[in-house]
N, C-alpha and C. Protein backbone atom coordinates (compact mmCIF):
# COMPACT_ATOMS: atom_id res chain seq x y z
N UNK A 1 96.28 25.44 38.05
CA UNK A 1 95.64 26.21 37.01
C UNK A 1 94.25 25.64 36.74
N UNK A 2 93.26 26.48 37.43
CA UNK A 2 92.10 25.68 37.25
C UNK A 2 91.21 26.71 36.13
N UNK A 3 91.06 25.88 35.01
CA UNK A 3 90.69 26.43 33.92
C UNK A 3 88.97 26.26 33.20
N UNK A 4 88.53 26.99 32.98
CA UNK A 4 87.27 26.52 32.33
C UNK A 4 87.05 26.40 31.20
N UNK A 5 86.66 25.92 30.35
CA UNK A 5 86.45 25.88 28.82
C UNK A 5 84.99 25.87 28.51
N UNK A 6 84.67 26.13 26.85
CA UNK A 6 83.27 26.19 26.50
C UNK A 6 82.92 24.49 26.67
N UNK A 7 81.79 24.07 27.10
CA UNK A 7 81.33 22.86 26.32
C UNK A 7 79.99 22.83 25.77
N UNK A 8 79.23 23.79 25.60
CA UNK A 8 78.12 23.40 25.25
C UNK A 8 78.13 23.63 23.50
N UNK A 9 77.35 23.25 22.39
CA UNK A 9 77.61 23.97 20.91
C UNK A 9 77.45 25.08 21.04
N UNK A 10 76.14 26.14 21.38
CA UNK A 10 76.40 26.96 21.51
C UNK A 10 77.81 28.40 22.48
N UNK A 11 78.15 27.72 23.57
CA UNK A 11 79.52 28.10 23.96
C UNK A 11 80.43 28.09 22.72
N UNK A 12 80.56 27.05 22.10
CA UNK A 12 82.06 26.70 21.23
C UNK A 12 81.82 27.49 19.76
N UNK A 13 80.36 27.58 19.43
CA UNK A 13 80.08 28.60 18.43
C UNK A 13 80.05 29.89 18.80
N UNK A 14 80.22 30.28 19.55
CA UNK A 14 80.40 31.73 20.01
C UNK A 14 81.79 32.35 20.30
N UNK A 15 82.67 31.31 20.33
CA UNK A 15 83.66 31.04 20.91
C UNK A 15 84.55 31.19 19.56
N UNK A 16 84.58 30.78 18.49
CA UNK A 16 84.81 30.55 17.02
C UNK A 16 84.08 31.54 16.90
N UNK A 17 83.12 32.42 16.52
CA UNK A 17 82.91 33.70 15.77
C UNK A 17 83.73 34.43 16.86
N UNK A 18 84.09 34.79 17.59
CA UNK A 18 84.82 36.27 18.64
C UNK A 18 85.97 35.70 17.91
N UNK A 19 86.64 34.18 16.94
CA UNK A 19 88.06 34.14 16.58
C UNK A 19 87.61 34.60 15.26
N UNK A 20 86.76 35.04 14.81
CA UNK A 20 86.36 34.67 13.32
C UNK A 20 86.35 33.35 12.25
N UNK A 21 86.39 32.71 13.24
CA UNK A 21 85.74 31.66 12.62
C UNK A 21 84.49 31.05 12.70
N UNK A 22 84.17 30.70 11.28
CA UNK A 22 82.54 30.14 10.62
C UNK A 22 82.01 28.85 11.83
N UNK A 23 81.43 28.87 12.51
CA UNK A 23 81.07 27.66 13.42
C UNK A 23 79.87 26.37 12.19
N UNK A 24 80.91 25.78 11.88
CA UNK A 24 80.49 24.70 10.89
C UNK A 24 79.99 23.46 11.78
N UNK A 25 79.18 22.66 11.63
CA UNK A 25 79.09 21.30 12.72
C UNK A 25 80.06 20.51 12.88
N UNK A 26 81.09 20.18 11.67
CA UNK A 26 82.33 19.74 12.25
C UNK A 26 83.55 20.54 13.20
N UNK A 27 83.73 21.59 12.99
CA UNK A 27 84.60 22.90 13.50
C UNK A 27 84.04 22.94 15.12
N UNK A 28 82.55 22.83 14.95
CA UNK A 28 82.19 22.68 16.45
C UNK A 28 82.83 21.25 16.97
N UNK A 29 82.11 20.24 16.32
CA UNK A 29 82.92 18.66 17.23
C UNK A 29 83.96 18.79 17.17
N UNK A 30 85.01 19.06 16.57
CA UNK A 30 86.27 19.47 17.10
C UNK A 30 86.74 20.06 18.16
N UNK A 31 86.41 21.28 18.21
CA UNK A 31 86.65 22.21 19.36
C UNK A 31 86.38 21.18 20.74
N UNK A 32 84.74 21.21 20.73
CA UNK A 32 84.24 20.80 21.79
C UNK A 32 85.15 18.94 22.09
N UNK A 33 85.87 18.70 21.25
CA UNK A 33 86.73 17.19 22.05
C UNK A 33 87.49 17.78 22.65
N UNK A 34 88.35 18.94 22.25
CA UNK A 34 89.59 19.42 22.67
C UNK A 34 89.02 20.02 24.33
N UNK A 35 87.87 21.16 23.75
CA UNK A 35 88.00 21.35 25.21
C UNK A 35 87.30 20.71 26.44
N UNK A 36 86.51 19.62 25.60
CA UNK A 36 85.90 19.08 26.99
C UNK A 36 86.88 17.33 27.74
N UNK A 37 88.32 17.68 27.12
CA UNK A 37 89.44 16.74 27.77
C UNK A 37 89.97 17.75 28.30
N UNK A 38 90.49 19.02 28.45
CA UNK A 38 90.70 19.83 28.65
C UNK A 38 92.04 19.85 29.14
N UNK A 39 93.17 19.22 28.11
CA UNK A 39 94.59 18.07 28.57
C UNK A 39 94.93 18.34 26.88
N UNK A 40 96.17 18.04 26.69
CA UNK A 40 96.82 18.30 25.48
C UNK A 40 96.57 16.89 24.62
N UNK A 41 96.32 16.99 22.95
CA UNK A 41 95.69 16.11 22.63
C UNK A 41 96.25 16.36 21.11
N UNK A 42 97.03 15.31 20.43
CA UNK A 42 97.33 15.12 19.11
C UNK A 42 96.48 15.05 18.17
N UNK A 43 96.99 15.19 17.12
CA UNK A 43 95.78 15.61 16.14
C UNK A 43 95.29 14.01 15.47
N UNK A 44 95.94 13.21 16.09
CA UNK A 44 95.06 11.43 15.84
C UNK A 44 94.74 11.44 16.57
N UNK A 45 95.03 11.73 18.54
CA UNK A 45 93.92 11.87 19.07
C UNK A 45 92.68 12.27 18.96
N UNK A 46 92.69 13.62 18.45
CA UNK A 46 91.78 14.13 18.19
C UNK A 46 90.79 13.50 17.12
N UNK A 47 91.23 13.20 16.10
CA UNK A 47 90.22 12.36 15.06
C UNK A 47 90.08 10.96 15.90
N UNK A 48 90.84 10.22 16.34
CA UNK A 48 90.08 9.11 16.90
C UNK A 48 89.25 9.56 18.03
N UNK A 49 88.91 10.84 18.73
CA UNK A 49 88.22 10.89 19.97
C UNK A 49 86.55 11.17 19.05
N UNK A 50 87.11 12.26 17.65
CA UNK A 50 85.64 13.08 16.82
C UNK A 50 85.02 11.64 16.52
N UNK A 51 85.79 10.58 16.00
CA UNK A 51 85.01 9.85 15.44
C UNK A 51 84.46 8.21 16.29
N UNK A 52 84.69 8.74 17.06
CA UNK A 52 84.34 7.16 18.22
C UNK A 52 83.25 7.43 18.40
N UNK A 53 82.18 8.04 17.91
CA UNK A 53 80.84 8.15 18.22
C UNK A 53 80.46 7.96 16.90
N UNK A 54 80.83 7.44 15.93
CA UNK A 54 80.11 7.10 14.64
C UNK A 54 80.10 8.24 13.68
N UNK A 55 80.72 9.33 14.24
CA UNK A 55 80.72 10.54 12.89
C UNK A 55 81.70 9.88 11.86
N UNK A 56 81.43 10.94 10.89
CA UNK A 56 82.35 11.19 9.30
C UNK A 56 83.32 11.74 9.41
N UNK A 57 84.00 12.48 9.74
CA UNK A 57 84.96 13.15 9.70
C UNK A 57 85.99 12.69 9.41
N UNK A 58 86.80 13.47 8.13
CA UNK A 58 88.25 13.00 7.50
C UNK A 58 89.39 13.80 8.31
N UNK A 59 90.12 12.70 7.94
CA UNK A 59 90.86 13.01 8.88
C UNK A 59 92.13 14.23 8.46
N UNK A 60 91.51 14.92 7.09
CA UNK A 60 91.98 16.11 6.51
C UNK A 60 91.15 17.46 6.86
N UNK A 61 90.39 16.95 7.30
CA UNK A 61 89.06 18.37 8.15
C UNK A 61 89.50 18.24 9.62
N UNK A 62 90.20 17.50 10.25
CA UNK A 62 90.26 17.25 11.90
C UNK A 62 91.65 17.93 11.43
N UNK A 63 92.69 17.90 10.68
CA UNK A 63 94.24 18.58 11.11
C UNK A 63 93.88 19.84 10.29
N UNK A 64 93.32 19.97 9.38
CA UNK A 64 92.85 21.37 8.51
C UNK A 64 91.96 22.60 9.47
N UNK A 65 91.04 21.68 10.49
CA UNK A 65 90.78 22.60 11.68
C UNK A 65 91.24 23.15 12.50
N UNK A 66 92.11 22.00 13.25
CA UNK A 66 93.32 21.96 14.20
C UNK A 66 93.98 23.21 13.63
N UNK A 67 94.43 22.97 12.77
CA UNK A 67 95.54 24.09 11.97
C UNK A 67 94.67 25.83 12.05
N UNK A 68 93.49 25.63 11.99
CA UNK A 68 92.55 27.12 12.16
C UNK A 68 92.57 27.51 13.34
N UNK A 69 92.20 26.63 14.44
CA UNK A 69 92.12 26.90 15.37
C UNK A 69 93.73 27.73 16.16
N UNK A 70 94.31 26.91 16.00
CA UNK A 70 95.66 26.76 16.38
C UNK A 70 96.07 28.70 15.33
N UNK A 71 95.71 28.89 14.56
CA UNK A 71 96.66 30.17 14.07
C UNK A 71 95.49 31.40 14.56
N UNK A 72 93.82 31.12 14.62
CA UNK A 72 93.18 32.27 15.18
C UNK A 72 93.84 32.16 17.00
N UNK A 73 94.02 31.28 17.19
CA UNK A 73 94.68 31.60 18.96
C UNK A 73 93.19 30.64 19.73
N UNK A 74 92.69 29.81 18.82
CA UNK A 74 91.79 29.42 19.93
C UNK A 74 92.42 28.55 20.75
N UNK A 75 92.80 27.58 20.21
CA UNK A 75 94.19 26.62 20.91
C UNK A 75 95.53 26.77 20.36
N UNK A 76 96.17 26.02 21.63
CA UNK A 76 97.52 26.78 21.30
C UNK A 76 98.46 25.50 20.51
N UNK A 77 99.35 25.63 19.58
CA UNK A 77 100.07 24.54 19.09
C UNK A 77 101.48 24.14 19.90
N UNK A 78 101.60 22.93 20.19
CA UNK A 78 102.97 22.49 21.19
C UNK A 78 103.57 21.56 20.72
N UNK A 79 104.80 21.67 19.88
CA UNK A 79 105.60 20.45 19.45
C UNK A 79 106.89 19.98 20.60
N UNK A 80 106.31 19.82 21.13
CA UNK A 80 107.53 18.70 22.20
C UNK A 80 107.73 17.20 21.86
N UNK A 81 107.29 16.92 20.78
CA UNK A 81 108.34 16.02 19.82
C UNK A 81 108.27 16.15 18.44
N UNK A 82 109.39 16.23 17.47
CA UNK A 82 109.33 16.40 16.04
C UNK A 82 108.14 15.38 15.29
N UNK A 83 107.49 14.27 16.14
CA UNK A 83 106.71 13.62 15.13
C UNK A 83 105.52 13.78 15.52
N UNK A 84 105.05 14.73 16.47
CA UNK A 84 104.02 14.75 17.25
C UNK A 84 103.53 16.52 17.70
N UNK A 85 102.46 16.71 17.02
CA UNK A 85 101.72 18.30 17.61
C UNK A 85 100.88 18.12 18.47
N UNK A 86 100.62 18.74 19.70
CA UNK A 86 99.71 18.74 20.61
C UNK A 86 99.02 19.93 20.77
N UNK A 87 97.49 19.98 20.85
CA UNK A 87 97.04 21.18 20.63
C UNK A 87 96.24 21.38 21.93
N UNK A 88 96.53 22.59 22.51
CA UNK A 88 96.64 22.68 23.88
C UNK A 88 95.16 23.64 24.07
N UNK A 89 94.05 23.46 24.69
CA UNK A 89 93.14 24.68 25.10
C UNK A 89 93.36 25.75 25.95
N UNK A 90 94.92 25.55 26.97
CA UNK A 90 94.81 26.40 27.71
C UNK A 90 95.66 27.60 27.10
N UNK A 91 95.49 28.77 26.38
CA UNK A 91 95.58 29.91 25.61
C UNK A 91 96.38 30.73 26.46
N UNK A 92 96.50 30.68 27.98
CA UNK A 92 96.99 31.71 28.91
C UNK A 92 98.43 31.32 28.64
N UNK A 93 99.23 32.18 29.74
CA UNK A 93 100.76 31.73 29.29
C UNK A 93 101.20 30.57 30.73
N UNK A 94 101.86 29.95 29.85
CA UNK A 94 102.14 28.64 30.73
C UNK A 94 103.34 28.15 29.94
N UNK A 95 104.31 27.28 30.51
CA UNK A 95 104.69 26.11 29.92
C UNK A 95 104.48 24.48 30.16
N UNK A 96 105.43 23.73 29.92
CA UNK A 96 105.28 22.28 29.93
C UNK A 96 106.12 21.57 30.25
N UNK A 97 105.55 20.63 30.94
CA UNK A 97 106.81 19.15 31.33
C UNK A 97 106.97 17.94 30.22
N UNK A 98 107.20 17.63 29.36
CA UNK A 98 106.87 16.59 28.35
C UNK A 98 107.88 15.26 28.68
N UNK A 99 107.12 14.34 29.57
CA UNK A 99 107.47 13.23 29.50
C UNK A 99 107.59 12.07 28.23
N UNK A 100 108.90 11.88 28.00
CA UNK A 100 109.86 11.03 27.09
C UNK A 100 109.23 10.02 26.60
N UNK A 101 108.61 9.18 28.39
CA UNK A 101 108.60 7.78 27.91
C UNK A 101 106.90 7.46 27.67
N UNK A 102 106.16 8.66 28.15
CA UNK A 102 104.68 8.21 27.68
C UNK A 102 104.19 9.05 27.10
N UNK A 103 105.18 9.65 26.53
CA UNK A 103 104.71 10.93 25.54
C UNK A 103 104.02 11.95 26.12
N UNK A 104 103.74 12.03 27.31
CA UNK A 104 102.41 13.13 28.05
C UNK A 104 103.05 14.61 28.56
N UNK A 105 102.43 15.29 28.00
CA UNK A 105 102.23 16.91 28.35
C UNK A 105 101.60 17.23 29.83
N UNK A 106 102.62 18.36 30.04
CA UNK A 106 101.91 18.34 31.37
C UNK A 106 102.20 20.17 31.41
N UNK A 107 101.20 20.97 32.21
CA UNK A 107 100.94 22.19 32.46
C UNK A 107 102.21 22.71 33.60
N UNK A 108 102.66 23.41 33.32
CA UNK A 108 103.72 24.58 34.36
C UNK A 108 103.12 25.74 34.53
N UNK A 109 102.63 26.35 35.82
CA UNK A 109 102.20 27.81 35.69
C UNK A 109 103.43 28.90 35.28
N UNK A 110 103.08 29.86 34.85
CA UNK A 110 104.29 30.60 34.24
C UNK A 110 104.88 31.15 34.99
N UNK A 111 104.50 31.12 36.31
CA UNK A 111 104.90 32.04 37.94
C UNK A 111 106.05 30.96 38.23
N UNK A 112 106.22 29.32 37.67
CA UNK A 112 107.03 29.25 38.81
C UNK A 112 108.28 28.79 37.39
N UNK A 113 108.22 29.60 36.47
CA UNK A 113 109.30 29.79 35.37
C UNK A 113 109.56 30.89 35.04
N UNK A 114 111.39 31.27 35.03
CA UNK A 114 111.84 32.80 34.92
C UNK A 114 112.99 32.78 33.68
N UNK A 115 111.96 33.11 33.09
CA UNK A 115 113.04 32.79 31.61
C UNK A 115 114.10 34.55 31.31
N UNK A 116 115.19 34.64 31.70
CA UNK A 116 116.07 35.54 31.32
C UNK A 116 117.04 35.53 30.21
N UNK A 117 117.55 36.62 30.23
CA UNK A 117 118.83 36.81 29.19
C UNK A 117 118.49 36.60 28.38
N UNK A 118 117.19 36.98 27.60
CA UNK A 118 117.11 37.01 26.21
C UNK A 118 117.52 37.68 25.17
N UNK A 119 118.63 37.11 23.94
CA UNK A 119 118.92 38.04 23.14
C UNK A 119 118.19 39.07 22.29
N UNK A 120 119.22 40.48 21.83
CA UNK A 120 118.23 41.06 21.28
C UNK A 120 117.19 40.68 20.07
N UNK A 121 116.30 41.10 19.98
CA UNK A 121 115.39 40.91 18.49
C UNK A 121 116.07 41.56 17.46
N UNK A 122 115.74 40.80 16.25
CA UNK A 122 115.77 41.67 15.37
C UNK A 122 115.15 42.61 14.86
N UNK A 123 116.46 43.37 13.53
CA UNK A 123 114.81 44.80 13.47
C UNK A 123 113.47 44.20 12.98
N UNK A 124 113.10 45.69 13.21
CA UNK A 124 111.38 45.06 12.63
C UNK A 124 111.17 43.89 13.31
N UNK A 125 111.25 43.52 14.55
CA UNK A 125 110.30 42.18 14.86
C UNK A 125 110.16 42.60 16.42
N UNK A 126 108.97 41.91 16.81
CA UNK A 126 108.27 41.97 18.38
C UNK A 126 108.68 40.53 18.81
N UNK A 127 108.79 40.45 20.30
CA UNK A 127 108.71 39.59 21.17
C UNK A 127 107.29 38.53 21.26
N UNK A 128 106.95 37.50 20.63
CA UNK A 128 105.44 37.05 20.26
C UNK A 128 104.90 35.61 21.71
N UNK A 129 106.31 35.54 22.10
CA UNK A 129 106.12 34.89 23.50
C UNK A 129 107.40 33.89 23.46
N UNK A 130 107.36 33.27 24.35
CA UNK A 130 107.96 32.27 24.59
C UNK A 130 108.13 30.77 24.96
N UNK A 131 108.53 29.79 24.38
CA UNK A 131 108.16 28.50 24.45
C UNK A 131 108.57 27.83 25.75
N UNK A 132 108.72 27.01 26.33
CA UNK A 132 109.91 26.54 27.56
C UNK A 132 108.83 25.15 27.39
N UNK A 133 109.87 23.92 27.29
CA UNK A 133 109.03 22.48 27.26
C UNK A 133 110.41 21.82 28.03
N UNK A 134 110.32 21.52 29.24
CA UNK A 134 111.04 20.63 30.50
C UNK A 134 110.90 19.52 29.98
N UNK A 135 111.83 18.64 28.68
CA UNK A 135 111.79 16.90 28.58
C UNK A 135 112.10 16.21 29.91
N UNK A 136 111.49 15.08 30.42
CA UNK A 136 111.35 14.50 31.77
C UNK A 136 112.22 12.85 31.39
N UNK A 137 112.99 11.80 31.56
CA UNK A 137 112.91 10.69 31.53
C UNK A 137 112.79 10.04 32.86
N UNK A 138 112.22 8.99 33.01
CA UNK A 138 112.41 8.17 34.39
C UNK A 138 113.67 7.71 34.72
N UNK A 139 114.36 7.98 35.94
CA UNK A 139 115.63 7.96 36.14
C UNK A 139 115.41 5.89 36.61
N UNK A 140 116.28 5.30 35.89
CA UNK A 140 116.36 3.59 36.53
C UNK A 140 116.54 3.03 38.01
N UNK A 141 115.47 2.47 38.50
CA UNK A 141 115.68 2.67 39.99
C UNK A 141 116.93 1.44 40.37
């Protein structure tokens, strides 16, 4: 899955108004960590990556963004562990391998996953996608 992302400010502000969102100078350094690792990245990642260059940023504006981003659809949200969100840039449909022992996310194209037998919906509700996260441990040699 070879993917491209915005990196320039102007890319990532253009990128945030087509979501409707306000391209603020922090909202931009955000974005632009996420997508220029372009790899799944926790939201302390993420504040320790915004602020290793000497910015300000609280670390209630880095998960308060995260959280914007993540519900306009700019990135996607992935909990493959209850203590841990990973916020993913790649938006297309895919799933994941989530290794146990180093915590790391890893990309599945959706071609080589066939998710069947899904029960019916309920009324009033649509099909909004589907999750699939493969937990991995290292087997003891």
């Amino acid at each position: 899955m070879a993917l491209s992302f915005p990196s320039t400010e102007s890319d990532v502000a253009t990128l945030l108004r087509t979501h409707g969102i306000s391209p603020t100078a922090q909202r931009i350094l955000i974005a632009r960590v996420i997508f220029s690792h372009g790899t799944h990245l926790s939201a302390e990642e993420v504040f320790s990556k915004v602020n290793a260059s000497n910015q300000k940023v609280s670390k209630a504006t880095v998960y308060n963004t995260l959280g914007l981003l993540a519900s306009r659809g700019v990135v996607r949200e992935v909990i493959a562990d209850p203590k841990r969100v990973f916020y993913d840039p790649n938006t297309l449909p895919h799933y994941h391998f989530y290794d146990e022992a180093t915590g790391r996310l890893t990309d599945i194209d959706a071609t080589q996953v066939k998710v069947t037998g899904l029960p019916s919906l309920p009324e009033n509700t649509e099909l909004q996608g589907v999750d699939v996260i493969i937990r991995l441990r290292r087997q003891d040699s």
